[in-house]
Structure formats: C-alpha cells, structure tokens
PDB file of N, CA and C in Angstrom:
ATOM      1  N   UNK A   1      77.703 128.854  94.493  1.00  0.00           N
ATOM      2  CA  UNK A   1      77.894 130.226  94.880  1.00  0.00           C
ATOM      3  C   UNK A   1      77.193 130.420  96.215  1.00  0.00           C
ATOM      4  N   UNK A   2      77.922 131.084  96.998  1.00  0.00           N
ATOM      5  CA  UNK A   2      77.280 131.221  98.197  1.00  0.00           C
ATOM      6  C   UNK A   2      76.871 132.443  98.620  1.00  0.00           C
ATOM      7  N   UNK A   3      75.964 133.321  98.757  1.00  0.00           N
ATOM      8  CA  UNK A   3      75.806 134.543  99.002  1.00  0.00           C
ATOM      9  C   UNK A   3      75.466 135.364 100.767  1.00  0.00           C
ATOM     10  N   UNK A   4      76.207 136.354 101.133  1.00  0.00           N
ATOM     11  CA  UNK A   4      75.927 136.717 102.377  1.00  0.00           C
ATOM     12  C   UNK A   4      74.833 137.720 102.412  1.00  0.00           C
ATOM     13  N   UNK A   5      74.289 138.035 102.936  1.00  0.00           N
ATOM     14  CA  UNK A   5      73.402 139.150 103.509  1.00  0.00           C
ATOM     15  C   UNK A   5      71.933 138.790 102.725  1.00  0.00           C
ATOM     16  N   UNK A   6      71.334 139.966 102.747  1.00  0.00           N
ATOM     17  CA  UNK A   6      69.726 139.877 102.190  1.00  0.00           C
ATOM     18  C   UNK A   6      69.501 139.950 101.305  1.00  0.00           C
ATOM     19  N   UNK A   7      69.520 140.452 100.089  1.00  0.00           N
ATOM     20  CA  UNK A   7      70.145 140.774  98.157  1.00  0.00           C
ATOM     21  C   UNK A   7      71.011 140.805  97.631  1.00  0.00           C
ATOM     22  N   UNK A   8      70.669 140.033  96.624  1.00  0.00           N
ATOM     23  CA  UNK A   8      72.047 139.870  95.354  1.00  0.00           C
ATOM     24  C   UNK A   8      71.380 140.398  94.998  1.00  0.00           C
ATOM     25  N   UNK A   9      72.257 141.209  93.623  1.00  0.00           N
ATOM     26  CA  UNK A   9      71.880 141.610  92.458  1.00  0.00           C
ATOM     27  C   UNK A   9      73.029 141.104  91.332  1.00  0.00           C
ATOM     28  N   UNK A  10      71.978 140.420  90.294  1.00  0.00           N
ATOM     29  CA  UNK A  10      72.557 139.918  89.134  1.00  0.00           C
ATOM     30  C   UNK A  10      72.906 141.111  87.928  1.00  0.00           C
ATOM     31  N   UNK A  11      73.815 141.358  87.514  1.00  0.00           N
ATOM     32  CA  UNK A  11      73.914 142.259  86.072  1.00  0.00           C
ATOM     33  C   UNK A  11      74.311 141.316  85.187  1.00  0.00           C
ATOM     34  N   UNK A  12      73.267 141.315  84.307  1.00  0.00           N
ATOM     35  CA  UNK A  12      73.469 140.749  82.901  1.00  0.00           C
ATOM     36  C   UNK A  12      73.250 140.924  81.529  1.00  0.00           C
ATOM     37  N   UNK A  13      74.380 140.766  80.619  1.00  0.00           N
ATOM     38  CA  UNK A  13      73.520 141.082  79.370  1.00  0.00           C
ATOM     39  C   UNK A  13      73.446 140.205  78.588  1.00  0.00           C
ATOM     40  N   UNK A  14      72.116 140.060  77.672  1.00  0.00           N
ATOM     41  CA  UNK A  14      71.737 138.748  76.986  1.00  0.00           C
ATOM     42  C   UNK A  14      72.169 139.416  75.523  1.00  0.00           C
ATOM     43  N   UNK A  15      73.171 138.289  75.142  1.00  0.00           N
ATOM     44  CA  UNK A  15      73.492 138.328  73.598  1.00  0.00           C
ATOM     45  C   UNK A  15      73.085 137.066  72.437  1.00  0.00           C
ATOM     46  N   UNK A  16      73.304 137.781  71.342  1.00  0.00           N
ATOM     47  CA  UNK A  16      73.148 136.556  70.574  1.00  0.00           C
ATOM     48  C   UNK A  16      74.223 135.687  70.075  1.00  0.00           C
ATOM     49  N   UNK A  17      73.624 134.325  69.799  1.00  0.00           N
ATOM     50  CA  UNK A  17      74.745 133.024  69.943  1.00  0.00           C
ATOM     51  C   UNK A  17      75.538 133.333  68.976  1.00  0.00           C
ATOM     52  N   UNK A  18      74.915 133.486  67.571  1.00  0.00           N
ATOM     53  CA  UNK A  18      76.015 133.973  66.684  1.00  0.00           C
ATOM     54  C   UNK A  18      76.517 135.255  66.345  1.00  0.00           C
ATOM     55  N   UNK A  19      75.685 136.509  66.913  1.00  0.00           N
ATOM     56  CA  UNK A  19      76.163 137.797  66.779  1.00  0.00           C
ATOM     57  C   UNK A  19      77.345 138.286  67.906  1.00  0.00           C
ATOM     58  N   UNK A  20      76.622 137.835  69.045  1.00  0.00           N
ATOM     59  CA  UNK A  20      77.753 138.516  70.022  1.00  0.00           C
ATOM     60  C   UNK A  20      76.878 139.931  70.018  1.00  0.00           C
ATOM     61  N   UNK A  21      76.116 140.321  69.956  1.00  0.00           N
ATOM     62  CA  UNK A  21      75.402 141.735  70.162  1.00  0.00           C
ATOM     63  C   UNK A  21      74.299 141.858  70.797  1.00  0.00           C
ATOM     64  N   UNK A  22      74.245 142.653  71.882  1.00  0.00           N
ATOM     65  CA  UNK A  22      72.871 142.586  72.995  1.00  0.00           C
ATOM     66  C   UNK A  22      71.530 142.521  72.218  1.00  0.00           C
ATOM     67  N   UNK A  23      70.938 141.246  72.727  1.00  0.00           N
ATOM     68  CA  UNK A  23      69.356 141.083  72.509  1.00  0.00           C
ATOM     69  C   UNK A  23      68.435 141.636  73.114  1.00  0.00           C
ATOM     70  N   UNK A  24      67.915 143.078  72.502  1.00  0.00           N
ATOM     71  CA  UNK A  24      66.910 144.390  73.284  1.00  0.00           C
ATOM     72  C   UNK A  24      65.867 143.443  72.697  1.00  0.00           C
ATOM     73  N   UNK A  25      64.946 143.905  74.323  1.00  0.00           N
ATOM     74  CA  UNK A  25      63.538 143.932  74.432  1.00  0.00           C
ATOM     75  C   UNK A  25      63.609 142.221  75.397  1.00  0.00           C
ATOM     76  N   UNK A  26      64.279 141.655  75.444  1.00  0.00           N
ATOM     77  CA  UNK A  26      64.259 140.247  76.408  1.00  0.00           C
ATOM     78  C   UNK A  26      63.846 140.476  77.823  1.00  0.00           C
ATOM     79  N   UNK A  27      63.545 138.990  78.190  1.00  0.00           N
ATOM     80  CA  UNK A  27      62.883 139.456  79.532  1.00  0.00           C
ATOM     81  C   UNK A  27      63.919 138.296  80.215  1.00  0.00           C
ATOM     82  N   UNK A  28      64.509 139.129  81.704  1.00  0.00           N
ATOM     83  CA  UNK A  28      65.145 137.958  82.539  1.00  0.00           C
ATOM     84  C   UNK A  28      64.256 137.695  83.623  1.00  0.00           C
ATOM     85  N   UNK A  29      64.408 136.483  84.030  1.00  0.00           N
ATOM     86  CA  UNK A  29      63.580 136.148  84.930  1.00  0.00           C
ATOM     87  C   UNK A  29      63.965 135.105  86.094  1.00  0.00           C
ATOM     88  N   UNK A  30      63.708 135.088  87.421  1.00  0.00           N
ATOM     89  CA  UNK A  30      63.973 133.676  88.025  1.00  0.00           C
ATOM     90  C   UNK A  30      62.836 132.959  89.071  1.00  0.00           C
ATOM     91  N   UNK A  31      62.626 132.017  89.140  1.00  0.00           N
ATOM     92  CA  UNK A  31      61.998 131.185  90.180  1.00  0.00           C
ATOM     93  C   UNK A  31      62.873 130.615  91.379  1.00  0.00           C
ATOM     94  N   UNK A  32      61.883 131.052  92.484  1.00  0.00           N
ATOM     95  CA  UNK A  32      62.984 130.296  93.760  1.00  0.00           C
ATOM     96  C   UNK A  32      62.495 128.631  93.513  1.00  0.00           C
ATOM     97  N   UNK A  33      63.706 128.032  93.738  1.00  0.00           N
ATOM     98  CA  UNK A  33      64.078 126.576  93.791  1.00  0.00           C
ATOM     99  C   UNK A  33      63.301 125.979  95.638  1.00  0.00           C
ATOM    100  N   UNK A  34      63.523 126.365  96.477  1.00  0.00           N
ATOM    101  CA  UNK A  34      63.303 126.148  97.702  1.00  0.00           C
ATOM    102  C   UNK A  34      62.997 127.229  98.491  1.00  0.00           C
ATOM    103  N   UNK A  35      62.451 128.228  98.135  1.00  0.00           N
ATOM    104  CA  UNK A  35      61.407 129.431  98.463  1.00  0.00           C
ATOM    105  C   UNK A  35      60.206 129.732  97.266  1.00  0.00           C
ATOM    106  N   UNK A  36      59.999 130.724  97.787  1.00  0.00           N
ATOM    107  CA  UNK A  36      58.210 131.227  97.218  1.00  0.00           C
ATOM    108  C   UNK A  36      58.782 132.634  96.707  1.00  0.00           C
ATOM    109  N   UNK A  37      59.990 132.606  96.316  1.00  0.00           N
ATOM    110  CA  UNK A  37      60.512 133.773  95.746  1.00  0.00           C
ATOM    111  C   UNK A  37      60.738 133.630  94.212  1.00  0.00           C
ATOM    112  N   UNK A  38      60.741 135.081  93.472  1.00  0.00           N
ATOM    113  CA  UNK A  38      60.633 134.980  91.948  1.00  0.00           C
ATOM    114  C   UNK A  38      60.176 136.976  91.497  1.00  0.00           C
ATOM    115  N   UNK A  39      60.775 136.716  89.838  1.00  0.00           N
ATOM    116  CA  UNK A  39      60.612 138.402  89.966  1.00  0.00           C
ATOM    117  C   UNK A  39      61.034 138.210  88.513  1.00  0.00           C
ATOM    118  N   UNK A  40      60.770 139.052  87.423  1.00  0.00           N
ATOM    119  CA  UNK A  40      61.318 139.124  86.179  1.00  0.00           C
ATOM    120  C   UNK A  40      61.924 140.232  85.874  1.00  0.00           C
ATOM    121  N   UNK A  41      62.403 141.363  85.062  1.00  0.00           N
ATOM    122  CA  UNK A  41      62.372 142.508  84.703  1.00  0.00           C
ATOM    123  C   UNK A  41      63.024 142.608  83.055  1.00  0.00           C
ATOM    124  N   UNK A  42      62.689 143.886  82.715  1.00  0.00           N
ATOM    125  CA  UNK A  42      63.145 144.034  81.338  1.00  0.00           C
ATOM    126  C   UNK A  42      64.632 144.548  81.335  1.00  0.00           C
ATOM    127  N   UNK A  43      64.993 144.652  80.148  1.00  0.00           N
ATOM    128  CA  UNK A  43      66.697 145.401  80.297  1.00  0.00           C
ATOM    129  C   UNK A  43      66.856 147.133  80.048  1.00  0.00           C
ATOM    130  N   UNK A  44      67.681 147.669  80.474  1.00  0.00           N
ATOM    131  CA  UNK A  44      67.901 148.973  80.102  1.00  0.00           C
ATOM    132  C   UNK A  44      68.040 149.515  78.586  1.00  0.00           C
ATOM    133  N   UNK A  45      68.356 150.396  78.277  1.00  0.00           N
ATOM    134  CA  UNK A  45      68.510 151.151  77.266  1.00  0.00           C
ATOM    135  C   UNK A  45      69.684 150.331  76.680  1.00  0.00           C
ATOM    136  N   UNK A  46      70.898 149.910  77.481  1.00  0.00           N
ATOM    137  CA  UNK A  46      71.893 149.390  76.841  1.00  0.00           C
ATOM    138  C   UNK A  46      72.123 147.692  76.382  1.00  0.00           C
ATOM    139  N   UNK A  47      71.068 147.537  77.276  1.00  0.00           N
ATOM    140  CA  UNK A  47      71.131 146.086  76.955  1.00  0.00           C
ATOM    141  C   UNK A  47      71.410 145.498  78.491  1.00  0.00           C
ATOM    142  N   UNK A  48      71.236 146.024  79.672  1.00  0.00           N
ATOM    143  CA  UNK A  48      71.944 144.997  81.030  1.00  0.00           C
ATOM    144  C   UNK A  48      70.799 144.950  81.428  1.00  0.00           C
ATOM    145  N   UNK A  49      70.578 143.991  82.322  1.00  0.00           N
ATOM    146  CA  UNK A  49      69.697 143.172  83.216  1.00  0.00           C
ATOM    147  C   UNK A  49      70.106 143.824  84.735  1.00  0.00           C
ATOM    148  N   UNK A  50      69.271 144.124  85.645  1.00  0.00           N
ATOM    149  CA  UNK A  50      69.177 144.279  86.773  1.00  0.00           C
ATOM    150  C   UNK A  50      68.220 143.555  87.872  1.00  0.00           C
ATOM    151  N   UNK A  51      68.693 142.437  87.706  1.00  0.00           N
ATOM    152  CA  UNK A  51      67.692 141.208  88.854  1.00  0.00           C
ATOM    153  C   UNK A  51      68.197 141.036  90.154  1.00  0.00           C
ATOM    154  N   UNK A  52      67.497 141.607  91.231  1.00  0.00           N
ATOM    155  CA  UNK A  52      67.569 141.702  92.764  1.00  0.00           C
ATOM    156  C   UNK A  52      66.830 140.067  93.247  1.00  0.00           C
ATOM    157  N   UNK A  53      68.267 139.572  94.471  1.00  0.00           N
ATOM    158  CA  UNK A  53      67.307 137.863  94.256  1.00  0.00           C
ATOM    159  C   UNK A  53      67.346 137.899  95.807  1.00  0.00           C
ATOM    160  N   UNK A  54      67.259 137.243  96.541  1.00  0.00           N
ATOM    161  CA  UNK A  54      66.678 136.908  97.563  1.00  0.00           C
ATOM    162  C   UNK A  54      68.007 136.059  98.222  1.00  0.00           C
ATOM    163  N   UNK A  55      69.170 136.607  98.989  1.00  0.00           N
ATOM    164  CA  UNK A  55      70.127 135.227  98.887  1.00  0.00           C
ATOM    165  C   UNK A  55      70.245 133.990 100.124  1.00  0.00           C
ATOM    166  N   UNK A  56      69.157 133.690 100.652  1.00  0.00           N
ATOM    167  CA  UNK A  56      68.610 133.090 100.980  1.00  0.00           C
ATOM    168  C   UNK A  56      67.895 131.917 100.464  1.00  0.00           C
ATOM    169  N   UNK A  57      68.331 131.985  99.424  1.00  0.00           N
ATOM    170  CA  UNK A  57      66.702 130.969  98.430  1.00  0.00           C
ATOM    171  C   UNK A  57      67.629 130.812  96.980  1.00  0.00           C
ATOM    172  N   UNK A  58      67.629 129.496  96.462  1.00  0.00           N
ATOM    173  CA  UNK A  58      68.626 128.934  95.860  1.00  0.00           C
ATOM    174  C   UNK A  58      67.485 129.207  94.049  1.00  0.00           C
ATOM    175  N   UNK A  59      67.760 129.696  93.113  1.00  0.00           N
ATOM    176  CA  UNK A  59      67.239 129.880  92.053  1.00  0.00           C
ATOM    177  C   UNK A  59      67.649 129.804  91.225  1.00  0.00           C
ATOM    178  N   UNK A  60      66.696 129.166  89.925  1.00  0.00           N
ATOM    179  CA  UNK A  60      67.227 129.318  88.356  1.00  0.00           C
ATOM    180  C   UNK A  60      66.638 130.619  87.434  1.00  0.00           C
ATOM    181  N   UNK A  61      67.302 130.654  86.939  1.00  0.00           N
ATOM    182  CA  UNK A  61      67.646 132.437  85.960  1.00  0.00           C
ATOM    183  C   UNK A  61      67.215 131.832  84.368  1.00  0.00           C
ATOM    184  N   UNK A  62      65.938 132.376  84.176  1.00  0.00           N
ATOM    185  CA  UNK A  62      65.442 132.236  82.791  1.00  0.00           C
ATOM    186  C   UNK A  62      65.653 133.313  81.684  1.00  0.00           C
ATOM    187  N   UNK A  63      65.924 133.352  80.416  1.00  0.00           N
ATOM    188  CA  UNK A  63      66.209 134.537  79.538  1.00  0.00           C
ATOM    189  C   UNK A  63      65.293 133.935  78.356  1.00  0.00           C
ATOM    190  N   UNK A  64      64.324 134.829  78.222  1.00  0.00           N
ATOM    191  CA  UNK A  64      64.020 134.989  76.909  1.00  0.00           C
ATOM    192  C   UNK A  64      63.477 136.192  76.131  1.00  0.00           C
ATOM    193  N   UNK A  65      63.382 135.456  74.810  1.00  0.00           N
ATOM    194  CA  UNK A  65      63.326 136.388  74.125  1.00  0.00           C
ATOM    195  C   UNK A  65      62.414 136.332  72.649  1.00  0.00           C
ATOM    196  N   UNK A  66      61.750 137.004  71.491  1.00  0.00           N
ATOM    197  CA  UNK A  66      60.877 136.613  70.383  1.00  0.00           C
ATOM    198  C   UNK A  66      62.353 135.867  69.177  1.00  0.00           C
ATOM    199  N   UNK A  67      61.950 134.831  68.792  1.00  0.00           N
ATOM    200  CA  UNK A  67      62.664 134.516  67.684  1.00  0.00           C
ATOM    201  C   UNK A  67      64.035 133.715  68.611  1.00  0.00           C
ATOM    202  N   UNK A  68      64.402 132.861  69.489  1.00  0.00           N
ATOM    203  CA  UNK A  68      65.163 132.243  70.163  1.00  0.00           C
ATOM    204  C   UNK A  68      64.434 131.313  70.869  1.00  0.00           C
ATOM    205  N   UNK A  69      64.659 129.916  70.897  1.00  0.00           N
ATOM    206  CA  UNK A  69      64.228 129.116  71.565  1.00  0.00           C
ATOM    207  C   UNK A  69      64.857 128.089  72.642  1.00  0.00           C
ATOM    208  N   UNK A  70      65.047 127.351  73.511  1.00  0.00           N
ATOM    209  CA  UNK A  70      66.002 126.900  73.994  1.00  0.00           C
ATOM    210  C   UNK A  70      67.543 127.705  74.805  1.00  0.00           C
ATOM    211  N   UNK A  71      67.021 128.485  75.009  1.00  0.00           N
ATOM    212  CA  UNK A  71      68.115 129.532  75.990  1.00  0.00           C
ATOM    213  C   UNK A  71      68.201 128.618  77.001  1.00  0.00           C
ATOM    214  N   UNK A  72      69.688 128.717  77.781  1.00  0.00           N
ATOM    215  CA  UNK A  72      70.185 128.240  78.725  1.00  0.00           C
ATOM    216  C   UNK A  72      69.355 128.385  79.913  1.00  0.00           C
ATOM    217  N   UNK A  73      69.125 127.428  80.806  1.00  0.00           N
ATOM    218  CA  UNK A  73      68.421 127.597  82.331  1.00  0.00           C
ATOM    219  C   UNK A  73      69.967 128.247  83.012  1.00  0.00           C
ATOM    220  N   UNK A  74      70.102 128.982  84.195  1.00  0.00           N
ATOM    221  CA  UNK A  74      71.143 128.744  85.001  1.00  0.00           C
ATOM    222  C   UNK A  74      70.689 128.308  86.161  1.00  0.00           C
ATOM    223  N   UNK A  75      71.435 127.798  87.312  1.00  0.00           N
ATOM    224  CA  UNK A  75      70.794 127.563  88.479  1.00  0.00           C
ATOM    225  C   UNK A  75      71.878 128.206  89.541  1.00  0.00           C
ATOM    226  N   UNK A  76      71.373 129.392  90.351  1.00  0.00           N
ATOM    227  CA  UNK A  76      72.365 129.811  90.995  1.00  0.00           C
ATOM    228  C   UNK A  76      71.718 129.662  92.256  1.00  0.00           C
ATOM    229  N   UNK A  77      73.245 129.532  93.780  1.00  0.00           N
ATOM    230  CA  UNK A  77      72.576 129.223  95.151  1.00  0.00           C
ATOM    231  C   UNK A  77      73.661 128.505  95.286  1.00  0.00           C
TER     232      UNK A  77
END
C-alpha cells in the first residue's frame, strides 16, 4: 500500500473469530517499522478504531484484547 500526503487514518473494527461481533474495550495499536513513530487508542462506543499513522513510515498494526491470544500482526507501508 502506498500512501500520499502526511496521515492516514485507519478505521477498524475488531471482531470475534467465532462470533463475528465487535470486541469492546480492545486496544489498537502500531509501531513504526523504519521510523520512531507509534500511537495506540481505544475504540468508540460502537466498536471502530480510529488510528492516525504517519504515511511516511512503514508499520505493523497490533489488536488486542482480555481473553484472546495470538491476534493477527498486520504490516502496512
């Protein structure tokens, strides 16, 4: 993925593997890969994620949550 200008913003919502129904109270998060950039936040009322990234700086996207282990890394950039 290639991104233009100064911020992305990611919208996401974290569900469960076998429910299919938003997992409240999770935290998303990412680390820059080849910057000193990084930021977490919680989700809204409905369940979406609002992560502002840096698009400049190539990063992986962490999700977790209490009672889930092994959630997917992504690596976006």
């Amino acid at each position: 993925m290639q991104l233009h200008g100064k911020e992305a913003m990611i919208v996401a919502t974290i569900t469960g593997k076998n429910t299919g129904k938003p997992l409240h109270g999770a935290n998303l998060g990412y680390m820059g890969i080849d910057c000193e950039d990084g930021g977490q936040v919680q989700g809204d009322v409905e369940g979406r994620y609002f992560l502002v990234i840096l698009t400049n700086c190539d990063v992986v996207v962490i999700a977790r949550t209490k009672g889930y282990r092994g959630l997917g890394v992504h690596e976006l950039g």
